[in-house]
Protein backbone atom coordinates (compact mmCIF):
# COMPACT_ATOMS: atom_id res chain seq x y z
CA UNK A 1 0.00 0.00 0.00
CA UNK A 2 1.44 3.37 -1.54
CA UNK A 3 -1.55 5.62 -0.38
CA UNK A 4 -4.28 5.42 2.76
CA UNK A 5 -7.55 5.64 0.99
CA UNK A 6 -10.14 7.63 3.39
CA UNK A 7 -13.65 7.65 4.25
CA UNK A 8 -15.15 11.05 5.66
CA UNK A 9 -17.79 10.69 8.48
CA UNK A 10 -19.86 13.63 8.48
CA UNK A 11 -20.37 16.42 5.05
CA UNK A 12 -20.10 19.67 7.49
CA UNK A 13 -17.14 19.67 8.72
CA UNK A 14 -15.55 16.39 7.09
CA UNK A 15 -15.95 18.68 3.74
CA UNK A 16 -13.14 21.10 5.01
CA UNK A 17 -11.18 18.00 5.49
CA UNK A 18 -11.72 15.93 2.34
CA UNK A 19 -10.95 18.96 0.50
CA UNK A 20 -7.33 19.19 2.31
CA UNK A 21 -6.29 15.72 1.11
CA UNK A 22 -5.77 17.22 -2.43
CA UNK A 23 -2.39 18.42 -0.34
CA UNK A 24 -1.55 15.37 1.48
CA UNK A 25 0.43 13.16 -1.40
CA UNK A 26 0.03 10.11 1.13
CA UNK A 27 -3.98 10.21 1.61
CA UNK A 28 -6.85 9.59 -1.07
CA UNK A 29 -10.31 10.66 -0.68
CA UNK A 30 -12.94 7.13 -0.89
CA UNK A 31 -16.07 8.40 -0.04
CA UNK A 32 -17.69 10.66 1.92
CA UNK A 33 -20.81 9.74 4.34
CA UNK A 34 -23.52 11.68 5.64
CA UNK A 35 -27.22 11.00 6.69
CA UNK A 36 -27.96 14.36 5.02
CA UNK A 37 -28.66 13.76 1.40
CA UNK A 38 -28.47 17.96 0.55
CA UNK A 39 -24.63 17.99 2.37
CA UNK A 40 -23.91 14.67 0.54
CA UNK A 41 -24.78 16.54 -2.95
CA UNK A 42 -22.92 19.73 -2.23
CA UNK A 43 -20.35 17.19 -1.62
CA UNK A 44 -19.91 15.17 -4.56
CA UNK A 45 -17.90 17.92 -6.24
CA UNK A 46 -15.09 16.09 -3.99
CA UNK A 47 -15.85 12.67 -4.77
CA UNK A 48 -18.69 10.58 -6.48
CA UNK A 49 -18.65 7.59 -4.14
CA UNK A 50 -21.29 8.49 -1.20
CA UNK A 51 -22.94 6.75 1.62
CA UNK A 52 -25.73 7.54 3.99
CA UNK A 53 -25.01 4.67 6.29
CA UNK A 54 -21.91 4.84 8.06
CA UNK A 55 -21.80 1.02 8.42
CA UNK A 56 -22.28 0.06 4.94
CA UNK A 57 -18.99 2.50 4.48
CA UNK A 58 -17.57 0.65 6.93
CA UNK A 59 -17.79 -2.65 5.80
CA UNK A 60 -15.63 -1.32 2.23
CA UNK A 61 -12.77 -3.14 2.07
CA UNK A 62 -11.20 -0.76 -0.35
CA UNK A 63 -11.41 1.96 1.98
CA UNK A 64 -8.41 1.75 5.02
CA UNK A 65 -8.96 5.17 7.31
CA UNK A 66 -12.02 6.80 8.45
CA UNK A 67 -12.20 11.03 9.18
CA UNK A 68 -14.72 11.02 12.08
CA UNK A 69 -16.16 14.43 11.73
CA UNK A 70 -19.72 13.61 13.22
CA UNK A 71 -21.11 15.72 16.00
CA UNK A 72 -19.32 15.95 18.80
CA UNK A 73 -21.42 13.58 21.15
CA UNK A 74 -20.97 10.81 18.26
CA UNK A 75 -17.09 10.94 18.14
CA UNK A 76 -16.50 7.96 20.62
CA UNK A 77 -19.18 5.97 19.39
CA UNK A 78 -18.33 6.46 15.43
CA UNK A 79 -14.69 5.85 16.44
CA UNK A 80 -15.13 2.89 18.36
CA UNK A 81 -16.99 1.49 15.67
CA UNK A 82 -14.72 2.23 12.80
CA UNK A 83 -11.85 0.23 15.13
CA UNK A 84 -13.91 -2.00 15.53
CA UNK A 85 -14.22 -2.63 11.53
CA UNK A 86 -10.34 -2.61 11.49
CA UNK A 87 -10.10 1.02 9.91
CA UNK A 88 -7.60 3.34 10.98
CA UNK A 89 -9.07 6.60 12.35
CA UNK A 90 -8.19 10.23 12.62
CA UNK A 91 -10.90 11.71 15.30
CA UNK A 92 -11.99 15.45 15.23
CA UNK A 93 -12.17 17.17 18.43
CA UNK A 94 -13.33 16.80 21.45
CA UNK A 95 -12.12 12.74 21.47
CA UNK A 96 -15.00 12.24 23.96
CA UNK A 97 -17.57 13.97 25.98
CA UNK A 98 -17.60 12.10 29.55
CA UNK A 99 -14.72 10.56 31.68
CA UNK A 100 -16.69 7.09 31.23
CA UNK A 101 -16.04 7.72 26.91
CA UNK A 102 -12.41 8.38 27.35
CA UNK A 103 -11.92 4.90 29.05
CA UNK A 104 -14.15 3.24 26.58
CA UNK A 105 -12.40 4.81 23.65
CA UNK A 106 -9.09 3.99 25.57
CA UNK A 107 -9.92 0.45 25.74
CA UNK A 108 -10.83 0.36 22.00
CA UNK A 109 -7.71 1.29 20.41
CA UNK A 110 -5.68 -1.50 22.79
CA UNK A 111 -8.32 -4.05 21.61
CA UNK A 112 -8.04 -2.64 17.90
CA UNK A 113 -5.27 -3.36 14.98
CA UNK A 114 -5.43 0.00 13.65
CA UNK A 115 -4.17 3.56 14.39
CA UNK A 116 -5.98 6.15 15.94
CA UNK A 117 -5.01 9.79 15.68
CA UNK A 118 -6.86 12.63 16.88
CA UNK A 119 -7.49 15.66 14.63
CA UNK A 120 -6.41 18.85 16.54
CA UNK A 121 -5.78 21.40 14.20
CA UNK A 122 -4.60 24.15 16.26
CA UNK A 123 -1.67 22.14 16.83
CA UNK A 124 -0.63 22.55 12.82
CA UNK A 125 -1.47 26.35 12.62
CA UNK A 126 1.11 28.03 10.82
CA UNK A 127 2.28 30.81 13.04
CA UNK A 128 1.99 28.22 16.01
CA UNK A 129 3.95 25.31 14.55
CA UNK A 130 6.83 28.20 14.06
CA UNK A 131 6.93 28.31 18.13
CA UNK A 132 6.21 24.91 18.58
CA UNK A 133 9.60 23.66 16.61
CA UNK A 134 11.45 27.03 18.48
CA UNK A 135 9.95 24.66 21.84
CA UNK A 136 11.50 22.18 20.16
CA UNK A 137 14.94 23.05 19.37
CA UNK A 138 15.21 24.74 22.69
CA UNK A 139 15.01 28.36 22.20
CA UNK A 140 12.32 28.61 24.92
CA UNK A 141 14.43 27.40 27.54
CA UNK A 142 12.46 25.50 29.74
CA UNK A 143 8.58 26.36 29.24
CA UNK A 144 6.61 26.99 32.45
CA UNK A 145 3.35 28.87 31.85
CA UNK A 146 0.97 28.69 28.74
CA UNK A 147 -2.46 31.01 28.34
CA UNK A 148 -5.53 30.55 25.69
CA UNK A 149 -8.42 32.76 25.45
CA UNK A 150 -11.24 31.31 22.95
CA UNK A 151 -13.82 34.42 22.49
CA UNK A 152 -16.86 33.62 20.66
CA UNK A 153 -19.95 35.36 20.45
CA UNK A 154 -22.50 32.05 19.12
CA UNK A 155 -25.34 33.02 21.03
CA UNK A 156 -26.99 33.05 17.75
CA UNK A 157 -26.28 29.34 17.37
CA UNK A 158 -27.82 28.22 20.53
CA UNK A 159 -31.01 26.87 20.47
CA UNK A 160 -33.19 26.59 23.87
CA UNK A 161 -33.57 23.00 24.28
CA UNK A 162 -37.34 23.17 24.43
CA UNK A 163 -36.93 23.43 20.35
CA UNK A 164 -35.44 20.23 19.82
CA UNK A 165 -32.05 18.12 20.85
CA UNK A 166 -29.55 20.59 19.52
CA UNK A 167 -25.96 18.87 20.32
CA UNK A 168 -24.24 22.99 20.88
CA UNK A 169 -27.00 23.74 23.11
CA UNK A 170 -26.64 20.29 25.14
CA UNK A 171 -22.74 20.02 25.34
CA UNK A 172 -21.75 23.89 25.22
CA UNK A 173 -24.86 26.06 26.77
CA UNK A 174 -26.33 23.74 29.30
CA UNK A 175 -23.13 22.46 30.72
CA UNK A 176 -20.71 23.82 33.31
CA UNK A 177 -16.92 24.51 32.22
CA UNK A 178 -14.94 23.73 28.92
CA UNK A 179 -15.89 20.79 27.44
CA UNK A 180 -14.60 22.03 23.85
CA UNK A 181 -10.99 22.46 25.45
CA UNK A 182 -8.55 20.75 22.91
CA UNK A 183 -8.08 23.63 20.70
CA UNK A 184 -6.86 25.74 23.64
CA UNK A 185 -4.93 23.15 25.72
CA UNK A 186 -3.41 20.46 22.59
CA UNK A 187 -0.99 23.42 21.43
CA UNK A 188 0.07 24.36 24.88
CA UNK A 189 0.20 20.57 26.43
CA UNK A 190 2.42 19.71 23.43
CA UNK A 191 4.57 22.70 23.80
CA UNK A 192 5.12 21.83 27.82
CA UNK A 193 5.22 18.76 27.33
CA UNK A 194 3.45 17.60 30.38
CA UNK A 195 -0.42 15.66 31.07
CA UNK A 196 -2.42 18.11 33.27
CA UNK A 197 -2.60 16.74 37.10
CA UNK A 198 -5.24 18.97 38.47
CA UNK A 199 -7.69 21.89 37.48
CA UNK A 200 -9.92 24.07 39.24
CA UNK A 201 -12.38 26.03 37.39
CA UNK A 202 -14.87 29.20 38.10
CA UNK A 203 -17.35 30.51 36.33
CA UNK A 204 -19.17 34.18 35.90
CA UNK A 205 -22.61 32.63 36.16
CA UNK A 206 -24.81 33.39 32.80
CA UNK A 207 -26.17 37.07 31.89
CA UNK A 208 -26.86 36.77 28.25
CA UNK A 209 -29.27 33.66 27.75
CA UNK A 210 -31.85 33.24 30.64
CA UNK A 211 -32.52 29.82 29.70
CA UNK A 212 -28.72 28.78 29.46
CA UNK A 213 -26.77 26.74 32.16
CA UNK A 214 -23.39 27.12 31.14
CA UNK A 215 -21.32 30.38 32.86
CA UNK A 216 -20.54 33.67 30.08
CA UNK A 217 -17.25 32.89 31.27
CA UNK A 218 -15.71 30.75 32.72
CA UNK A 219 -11.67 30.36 33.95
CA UNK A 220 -9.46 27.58 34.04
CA UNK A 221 -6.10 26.87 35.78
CA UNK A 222 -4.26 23.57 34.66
CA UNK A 223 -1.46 22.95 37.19
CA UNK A 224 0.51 20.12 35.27
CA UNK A 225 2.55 17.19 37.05
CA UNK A 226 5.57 19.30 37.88
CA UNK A 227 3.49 22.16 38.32
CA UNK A 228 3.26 24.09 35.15
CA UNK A 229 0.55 26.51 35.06
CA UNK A 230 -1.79 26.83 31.95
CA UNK A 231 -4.61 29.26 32.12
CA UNK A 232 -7.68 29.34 29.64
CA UNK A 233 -10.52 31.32 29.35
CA UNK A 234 -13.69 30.20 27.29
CA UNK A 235 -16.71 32.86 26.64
CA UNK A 236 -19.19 31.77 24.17
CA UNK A 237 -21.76 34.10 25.45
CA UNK A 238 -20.58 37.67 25.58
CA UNK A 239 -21.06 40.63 23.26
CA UNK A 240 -17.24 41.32 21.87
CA UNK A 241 -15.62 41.30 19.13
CA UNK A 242 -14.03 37.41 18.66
CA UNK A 243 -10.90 36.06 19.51
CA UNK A 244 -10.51 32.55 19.14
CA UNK A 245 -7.01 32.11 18.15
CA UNK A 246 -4.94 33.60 20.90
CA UNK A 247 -2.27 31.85 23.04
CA UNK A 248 0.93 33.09 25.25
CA UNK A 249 4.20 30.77 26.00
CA UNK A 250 6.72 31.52 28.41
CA UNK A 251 9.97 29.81 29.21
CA UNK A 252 13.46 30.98 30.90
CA UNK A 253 14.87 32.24 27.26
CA UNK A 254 11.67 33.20 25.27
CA UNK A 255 8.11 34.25 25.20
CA UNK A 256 5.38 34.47 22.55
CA UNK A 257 2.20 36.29 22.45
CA UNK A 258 -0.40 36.07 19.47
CA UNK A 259 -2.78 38.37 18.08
CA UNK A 260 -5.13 40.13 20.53
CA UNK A 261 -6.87 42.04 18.00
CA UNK A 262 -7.36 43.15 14.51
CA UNK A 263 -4.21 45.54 14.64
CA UNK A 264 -2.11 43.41 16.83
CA UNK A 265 0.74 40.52 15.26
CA UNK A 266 2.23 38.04 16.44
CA UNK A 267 5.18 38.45 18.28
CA UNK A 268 8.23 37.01 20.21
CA UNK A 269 10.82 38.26 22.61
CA UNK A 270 13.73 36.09 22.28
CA UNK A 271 16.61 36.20 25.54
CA UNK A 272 19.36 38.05 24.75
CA UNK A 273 17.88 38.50 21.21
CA UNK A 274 14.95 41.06 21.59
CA UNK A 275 15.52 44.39 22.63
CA UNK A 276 15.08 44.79 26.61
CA UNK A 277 11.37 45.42 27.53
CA UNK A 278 10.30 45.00 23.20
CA UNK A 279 8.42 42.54 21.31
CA UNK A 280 9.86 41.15 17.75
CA UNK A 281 7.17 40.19 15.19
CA UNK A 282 7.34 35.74 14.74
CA UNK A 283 7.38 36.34 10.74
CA UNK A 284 11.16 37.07 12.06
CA UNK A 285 11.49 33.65 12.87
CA UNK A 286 10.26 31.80 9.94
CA UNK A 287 13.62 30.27 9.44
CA UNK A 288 12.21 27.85 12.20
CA UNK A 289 9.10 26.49 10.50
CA UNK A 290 9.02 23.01 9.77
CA UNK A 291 9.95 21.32 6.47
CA UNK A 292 6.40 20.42 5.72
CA UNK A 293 5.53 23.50 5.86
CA UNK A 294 8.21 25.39 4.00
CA UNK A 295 7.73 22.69 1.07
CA UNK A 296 3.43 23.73 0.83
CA UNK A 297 2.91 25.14 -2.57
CA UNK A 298 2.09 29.18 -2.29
CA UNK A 299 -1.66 28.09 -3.50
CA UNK A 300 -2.20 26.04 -0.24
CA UNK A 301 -1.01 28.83 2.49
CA UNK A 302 -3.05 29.46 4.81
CA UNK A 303 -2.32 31.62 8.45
CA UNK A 304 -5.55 30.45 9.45
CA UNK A 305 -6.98 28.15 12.45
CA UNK A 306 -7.40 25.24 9.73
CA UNK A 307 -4.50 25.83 7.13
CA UNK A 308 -2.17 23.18 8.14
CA UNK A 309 -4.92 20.70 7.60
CA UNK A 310 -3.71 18.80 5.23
CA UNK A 311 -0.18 18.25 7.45
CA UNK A 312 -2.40 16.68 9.90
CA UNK A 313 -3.81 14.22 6.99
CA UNK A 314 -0.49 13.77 5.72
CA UNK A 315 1.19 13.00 9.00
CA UNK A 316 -2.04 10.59 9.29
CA UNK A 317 -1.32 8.63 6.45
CA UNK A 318 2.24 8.17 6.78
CA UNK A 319 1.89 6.75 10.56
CA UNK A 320 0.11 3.67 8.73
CA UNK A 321 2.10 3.55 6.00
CA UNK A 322 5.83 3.43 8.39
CA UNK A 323 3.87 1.93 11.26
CA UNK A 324 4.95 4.50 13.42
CA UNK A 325 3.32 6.11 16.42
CA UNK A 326 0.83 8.96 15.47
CA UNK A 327 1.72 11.94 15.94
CA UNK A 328 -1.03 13.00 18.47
CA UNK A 329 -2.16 9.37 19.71
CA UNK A 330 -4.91 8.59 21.65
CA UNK A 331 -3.20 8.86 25.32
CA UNK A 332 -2.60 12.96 24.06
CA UNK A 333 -5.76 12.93 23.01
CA UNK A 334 -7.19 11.90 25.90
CA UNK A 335 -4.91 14.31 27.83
CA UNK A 336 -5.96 17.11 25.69
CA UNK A 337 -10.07 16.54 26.61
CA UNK A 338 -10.29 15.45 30.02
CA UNK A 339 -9.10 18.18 31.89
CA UNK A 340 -12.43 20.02 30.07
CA UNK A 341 -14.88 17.41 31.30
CA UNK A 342 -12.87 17.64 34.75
CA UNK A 343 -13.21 21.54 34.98
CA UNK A 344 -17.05 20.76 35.08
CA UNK A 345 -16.65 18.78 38.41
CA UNK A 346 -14.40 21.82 39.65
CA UNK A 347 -17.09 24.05 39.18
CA UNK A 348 -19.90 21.92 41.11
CA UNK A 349 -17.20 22.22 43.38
CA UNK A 350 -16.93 26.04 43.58
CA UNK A 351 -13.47 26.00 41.93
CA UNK A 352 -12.13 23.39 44.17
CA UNK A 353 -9.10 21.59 42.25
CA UNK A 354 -9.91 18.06 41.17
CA UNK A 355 -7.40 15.47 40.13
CA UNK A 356 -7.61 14.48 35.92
CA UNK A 357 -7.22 10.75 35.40
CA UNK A 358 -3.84 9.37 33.81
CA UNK A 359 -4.65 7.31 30.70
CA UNK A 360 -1.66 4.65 29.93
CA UNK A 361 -1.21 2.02 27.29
């Protein structure tokens, strides 16, 4: 086998991904399912072969990896059951959406002959993969405190639940804490290097929605196993402008700050580099991005939250082709969503700190 040949679960967001294996030379787009026939149409400009049963794609033995880009809820199940069917798997985010998920899906890939990656984009954003490989080659010294704000105004998007099951409203307005934490915490738990030991969580209470559980805002601490601090604030609710994309880093030789606004860049001050007391901008830095990145024809650039898609897919494809370990494997993936479900038990807790379990092969 030269190439993985890849199902898509889901035409919403799977579309975004099928469309990013064009630039992943180790990855070929099978089929794409969805229940929806309208998203399967607007789909077929991708590929002809579609499904509206997942486990009729499944059972295709011409087809080796499934995308699971299903709702949220559904990513456990639909994973489980692609394992189960001996297909390789690349999960979108969250992996799971209770503690009792992430053991099941835990026990699935050590029952299962396949890989499973998880699909955390944020991870493969341009500017960020620039400080990750800085991380890396040791240029940040030894890393001690990460931040993440994620500032979305979707009341819009939030149904009351008394107009139907709506997964948004059930998992991110009627729930306590940060269940859709990966985004924030997988960049900043690679670049320290470290699982999360404890969080403790508080919350604003709710002043926008009258009919919605979960907090404005709420605020997260992640003390990791040596005692690294992360901090990371999640606001789905609030009138503002958005900011979804912003992280800090700071270690003993460098520190990194992205965009807080429109006007802002992002920027580094590098030890002994930098000015005293000034900020460089990253784009000084590029020397530092990674190969895969600095061999991306100038047609698929993209500084965007999704641009180094197709990176993902590729690095995907080529763990089952080597046999190697994926890149972000199912005990990161794992460590990226659980402190979120934790931070939930914090809060019922009035910010008390609660332990996060430690997932092992």
């Amino acid at each position: 086998m030269d190439v993985v040949r890849i199902g898509v679960l889901g035409a919403g967001r799977g579309r975004g991904l099928a469309k990013a294996m064009q630039w992943a030379p180790s990855a070929e787009l099978a089929a794409i399912c969805d229940a929806s026939e309208e998203r399967l149409a607007a789909a077929q400009e991708l590929v002809d072969r579609t499904y509206t049963s997942y486990e009729d794609m499944l059972q295709a033995d011409d087809i080796d990896a499934v995308v699971v880009a299903s709702p949220m809820p559904l990513h456990a199940e639909h994973t489980v059951a692609a394992l189960e069917a001996g297909k390789h798997v690349l999960s979108e985010v969250t992996a799971a959406t209770s503690i009792e998920q992430c053991h099941q899906l835990l026990e699935a890939v050590r029952a299962a002959d396949a890989k499973y990656m998880f699909a955390e984009n944020y991870c493969y954003m341009r500017p960020w993969s620039i400080v990750l490989n800085m991380v890396r080659q040791g240029l940040f010294g030894e890393v001690y405190y990460g931040e993440s704000d994620q500032l979305q105004d979707l009341k819009r998007f939030f149904q009351p639940p008394d107009t139907g099951y709506n997964w948004r409203t059930a998992e991110l307005a009627m729930r306590h804490g940060h269940h859709y934490i990966t985004h924030d915490l997988g960049p900043l738990y690679q670049a320290v290097g470290e699982r999360i030991e404890t969080v403790s969580c508080f919350g604003s209470g709710q002043h926008n929605l009258e009919w919605a559980e979960a907090d404005d805002t709420c605020v997260l601490l992640c003390r990791t196993t040596s005692g690294k601090l992360i901090r990371i604030r999640l606001d789905f609710f609030s009138t503002r402008p958005n900011n979804y994309l912003y992280m800090g880093l700071q270690g003993t030789k460098a520190s990194y700050e992205a965009p807080r606004g429109p006007k802002d860049e992002h920027k580094i001050h590098v030890d002994g580099v930098t000015p005293r007391g000034e900020w460089q901008a990253l784009s000084d830095y590029e020397e530092h991005l990674p190969e895969a990145w600095k061999r991306m024809p100038d047609e698929a650039v993209n500084d965007g939250h999704d641009g180094g898609a197709h990176i993902m897919i590729e690095e995907f494809a080529r763990c089952i082709l080597d046999d190697t370990r994926p890149p972000i494997d199912i005990i990161d993936a794992l460590n990226m969503t659980a402190p979120g479900l934790m931070s939930e038990v914090s809060i019922q807790r009035g910010g008390a700190p609660v332990d996060v379990p430690e997932f092992t092969m």
